[in-house]
C-alpha atoms as a PDB file:
ATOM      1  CA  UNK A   1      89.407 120.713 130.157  1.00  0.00           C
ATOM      2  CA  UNK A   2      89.773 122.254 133.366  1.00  0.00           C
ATOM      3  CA  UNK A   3      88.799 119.749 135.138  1.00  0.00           C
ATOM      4  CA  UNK A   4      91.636 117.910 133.935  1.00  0.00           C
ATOM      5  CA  UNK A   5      93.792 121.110 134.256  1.00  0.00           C
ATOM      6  CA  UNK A   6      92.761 121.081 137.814  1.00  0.00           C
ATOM      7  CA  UNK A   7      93.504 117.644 138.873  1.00  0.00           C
ATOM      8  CA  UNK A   8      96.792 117.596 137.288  1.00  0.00           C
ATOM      9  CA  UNK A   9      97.832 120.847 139.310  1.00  0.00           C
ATOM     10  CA  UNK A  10      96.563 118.981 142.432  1.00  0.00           C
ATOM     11  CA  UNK A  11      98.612 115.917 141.762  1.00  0.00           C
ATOM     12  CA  UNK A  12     101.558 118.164 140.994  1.00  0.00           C
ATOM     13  CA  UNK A  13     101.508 118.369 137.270  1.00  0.00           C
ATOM     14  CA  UNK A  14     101.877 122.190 135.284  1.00  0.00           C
ATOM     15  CA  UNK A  15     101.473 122.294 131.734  1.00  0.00           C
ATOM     16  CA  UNK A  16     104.982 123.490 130.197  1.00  0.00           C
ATOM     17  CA  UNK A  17     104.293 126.291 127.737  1.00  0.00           C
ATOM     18  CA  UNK A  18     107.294 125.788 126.235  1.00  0.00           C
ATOM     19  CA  UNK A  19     106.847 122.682 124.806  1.00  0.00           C
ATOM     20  CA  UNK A  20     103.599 124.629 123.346  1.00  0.00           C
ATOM     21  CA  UNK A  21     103.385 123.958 119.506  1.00  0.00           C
ATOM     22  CA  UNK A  22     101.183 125.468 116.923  1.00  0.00           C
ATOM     23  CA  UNK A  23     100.664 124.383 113.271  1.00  0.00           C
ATOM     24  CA  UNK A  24      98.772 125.535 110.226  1.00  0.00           C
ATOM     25  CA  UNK A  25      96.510 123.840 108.677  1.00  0.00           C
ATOM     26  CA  UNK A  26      99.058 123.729 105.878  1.00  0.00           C
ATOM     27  CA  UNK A  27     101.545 122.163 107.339  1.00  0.00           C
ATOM     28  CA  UNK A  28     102.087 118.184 107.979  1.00  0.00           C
ATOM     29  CA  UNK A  29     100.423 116.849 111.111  1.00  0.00           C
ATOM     30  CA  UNK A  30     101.376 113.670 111.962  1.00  0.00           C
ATOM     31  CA  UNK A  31     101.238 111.962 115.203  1.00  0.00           C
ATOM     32  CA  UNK A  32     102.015 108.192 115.710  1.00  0.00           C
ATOM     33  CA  UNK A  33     103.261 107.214 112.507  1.00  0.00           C
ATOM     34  CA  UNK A  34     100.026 108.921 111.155  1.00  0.00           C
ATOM     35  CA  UNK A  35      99.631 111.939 108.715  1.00  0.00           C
ATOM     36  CA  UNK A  36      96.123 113.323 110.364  1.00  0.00           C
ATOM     37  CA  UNK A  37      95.777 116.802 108.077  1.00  0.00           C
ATOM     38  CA  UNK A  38      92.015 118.176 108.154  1.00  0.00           C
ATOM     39  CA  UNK A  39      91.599 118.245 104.799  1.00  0.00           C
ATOM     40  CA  UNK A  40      92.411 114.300 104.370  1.00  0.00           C
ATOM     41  CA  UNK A  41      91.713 111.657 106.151  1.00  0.00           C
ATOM     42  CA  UNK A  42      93.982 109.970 108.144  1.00  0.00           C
ATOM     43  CA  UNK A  43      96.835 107.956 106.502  1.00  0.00           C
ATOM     44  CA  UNK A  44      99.893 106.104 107.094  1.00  0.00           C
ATOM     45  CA  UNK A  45     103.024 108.128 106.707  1.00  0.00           C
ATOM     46  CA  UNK A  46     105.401 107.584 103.972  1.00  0.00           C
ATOM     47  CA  UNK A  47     108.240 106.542 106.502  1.00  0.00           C
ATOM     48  CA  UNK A  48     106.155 103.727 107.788  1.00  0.00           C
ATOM     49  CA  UNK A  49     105.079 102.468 104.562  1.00  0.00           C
ATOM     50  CA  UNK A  50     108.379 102.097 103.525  1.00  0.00           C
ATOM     51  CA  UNK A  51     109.027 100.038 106.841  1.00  0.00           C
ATOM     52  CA  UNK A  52     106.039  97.733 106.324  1.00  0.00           C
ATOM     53  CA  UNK A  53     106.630  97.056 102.190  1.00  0.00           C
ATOM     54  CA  UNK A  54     110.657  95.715 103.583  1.00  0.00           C
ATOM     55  CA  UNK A  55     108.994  93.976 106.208  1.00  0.00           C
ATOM     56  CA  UNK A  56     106.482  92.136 104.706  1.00  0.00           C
ATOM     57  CA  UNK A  57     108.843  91.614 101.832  1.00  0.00           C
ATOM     58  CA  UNK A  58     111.619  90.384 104.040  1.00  0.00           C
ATOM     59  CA  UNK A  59     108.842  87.687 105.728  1.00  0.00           C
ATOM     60  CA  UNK A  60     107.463  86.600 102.423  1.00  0.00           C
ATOM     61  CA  UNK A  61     111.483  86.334 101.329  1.00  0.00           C
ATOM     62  CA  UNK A  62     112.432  83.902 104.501  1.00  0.00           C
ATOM     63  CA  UNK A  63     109.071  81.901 103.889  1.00  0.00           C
ATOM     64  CA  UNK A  64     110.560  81.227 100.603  1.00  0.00           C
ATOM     65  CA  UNK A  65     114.184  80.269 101.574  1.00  0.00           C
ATOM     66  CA  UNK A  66     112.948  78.084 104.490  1.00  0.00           C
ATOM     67  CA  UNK A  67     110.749  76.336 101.930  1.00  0.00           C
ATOM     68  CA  UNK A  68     113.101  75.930  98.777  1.00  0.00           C
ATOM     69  CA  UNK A  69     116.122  75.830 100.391  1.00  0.00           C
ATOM     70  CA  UNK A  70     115.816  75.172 103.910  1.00  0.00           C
ATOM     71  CA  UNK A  71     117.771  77.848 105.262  1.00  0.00           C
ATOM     72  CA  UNK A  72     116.481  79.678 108.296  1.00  0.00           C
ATOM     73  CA  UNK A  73     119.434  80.454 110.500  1.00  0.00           C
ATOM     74  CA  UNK A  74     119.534  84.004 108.114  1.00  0.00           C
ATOM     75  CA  UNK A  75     116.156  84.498 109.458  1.00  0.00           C
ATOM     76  CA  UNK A  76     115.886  83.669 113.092  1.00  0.00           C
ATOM     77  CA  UNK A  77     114.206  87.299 114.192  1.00  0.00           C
ATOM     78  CA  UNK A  78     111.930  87.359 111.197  1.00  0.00           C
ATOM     79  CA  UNK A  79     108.165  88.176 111.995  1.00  0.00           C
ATOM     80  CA  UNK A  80     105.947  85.882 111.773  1.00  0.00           C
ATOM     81  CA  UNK A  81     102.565  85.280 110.358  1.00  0.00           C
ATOM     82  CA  UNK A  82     100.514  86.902 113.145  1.00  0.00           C
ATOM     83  CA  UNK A  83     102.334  89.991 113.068  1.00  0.00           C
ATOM     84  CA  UNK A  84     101.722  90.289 109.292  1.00  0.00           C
ATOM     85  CA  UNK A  85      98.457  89.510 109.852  1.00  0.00           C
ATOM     86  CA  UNK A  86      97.783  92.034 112.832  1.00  0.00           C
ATOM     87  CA  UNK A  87     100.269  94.448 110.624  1.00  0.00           C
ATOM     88  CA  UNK A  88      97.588  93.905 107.654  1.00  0.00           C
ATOM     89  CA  UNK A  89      94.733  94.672 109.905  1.00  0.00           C
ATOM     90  CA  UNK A  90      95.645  97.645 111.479  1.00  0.00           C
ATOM     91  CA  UNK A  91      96.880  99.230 107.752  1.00  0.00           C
ATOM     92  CA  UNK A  92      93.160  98.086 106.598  1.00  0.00           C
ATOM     93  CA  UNK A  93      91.995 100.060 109.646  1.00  0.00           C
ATOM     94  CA  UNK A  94      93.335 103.478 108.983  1.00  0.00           C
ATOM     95  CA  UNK A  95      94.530 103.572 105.277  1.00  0.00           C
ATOM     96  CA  UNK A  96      92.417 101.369 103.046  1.00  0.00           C
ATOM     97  CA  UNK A  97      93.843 102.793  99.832  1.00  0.00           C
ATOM     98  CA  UNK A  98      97.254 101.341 101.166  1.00  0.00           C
ATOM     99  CA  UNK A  99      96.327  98.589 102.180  1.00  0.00           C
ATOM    100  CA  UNK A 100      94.988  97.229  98.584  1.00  0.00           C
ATOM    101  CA  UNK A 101      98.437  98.451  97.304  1.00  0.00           C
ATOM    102  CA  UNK A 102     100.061  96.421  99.982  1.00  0.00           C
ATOM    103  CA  UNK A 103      97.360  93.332  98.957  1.00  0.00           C
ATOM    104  CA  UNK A 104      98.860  93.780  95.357  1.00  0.00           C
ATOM    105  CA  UNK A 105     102.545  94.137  96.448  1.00  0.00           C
ATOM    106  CA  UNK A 106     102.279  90.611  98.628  1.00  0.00           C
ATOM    107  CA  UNK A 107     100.373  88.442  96.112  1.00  0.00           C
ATOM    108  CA  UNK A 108     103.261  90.055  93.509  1.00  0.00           C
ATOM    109  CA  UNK A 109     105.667  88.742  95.319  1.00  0.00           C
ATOM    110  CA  UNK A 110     104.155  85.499  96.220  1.00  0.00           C
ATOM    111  CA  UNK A 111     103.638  84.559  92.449  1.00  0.00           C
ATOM    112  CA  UNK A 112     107.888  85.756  92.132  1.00  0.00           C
ATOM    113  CA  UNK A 113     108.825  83.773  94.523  1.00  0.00           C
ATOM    114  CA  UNK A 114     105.862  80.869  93.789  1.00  0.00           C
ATOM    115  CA  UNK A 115     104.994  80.126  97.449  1.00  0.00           C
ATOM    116  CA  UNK A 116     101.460  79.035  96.779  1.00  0.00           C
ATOM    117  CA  UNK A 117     101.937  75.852  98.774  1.00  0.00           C
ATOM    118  CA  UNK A 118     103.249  76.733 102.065  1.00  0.00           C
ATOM    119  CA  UNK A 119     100.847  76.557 105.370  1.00  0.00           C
ATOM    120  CA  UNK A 120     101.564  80.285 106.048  1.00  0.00           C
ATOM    121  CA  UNK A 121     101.202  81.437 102.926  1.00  0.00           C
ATOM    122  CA  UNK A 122      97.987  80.103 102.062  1.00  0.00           C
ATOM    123  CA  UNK A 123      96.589  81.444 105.989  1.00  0.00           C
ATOM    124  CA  UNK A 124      97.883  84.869 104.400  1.00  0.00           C
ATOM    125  CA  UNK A 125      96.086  84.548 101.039  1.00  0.00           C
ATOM    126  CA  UNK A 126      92.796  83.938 103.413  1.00  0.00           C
ATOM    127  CA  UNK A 127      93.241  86.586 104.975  1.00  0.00           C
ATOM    128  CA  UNK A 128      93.653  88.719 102.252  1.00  0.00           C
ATOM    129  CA  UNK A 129      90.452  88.143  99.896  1.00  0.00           C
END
């Protein structure tokens, strides 16, 4: 650490003590979009987890009205399947508990809106097991 102190003073950097926060242990930590307490382990926030349910909801939606009704112009800027897929992987990599829920919530929603034979969605189901 102060090595690091001291190279940052020599290329003109000060640490503001200011800005200086401290926490309890009781208190929410989160940093990133991540709740990191030290009596848990680390987990997705609840903010973000409402972001990805609407967003993976929204993409599984606009699979379904491009296939049954052919009507994409709602959905130009909707993700697509590599972002759900590298949104899926990084929620298996630091919340696992959420990411079965999430499994659950998609295949839900794919048997609602009975996608079972698009391209996409059957990459997703893959992906999934």
């Amino acid at each position: 650490f102060r090595r690091v102190l001291f190279r940052s003073r020599e290329n003109g950097f000060n640490i503001n003590h200011e800005k200086t926060q401290y926490t309890s242990d009781n208190k929410r930590q989160e940093i990133l979009g991540l709740v990191v307490n030290n009596k848990e382990d680390c987990k997705i926030s609840g903010d973000k987890k409402h972001d990805y349910r609407a967003m993976f909801f929204n993409y599984l939606k606009a699979v379904y009205l491009e296939e049954r009704l052919g009507i994409n112009s709602l959905f130009k800027k909707r993700v697509g399947l590599k972002e759900v897929m590298g949104h899926l992987a990084y929620i298996k990599s630091t919340d696992e508990k959420f990411y079965e829920t999430m499994k659950k919530f998609i295949k839900s929603k794919i048997r609602k809106f009975a996608i079972y034979n698009n391209d996409e969605i059957k990459k997703l189901k893959k992906v999934m097991r």
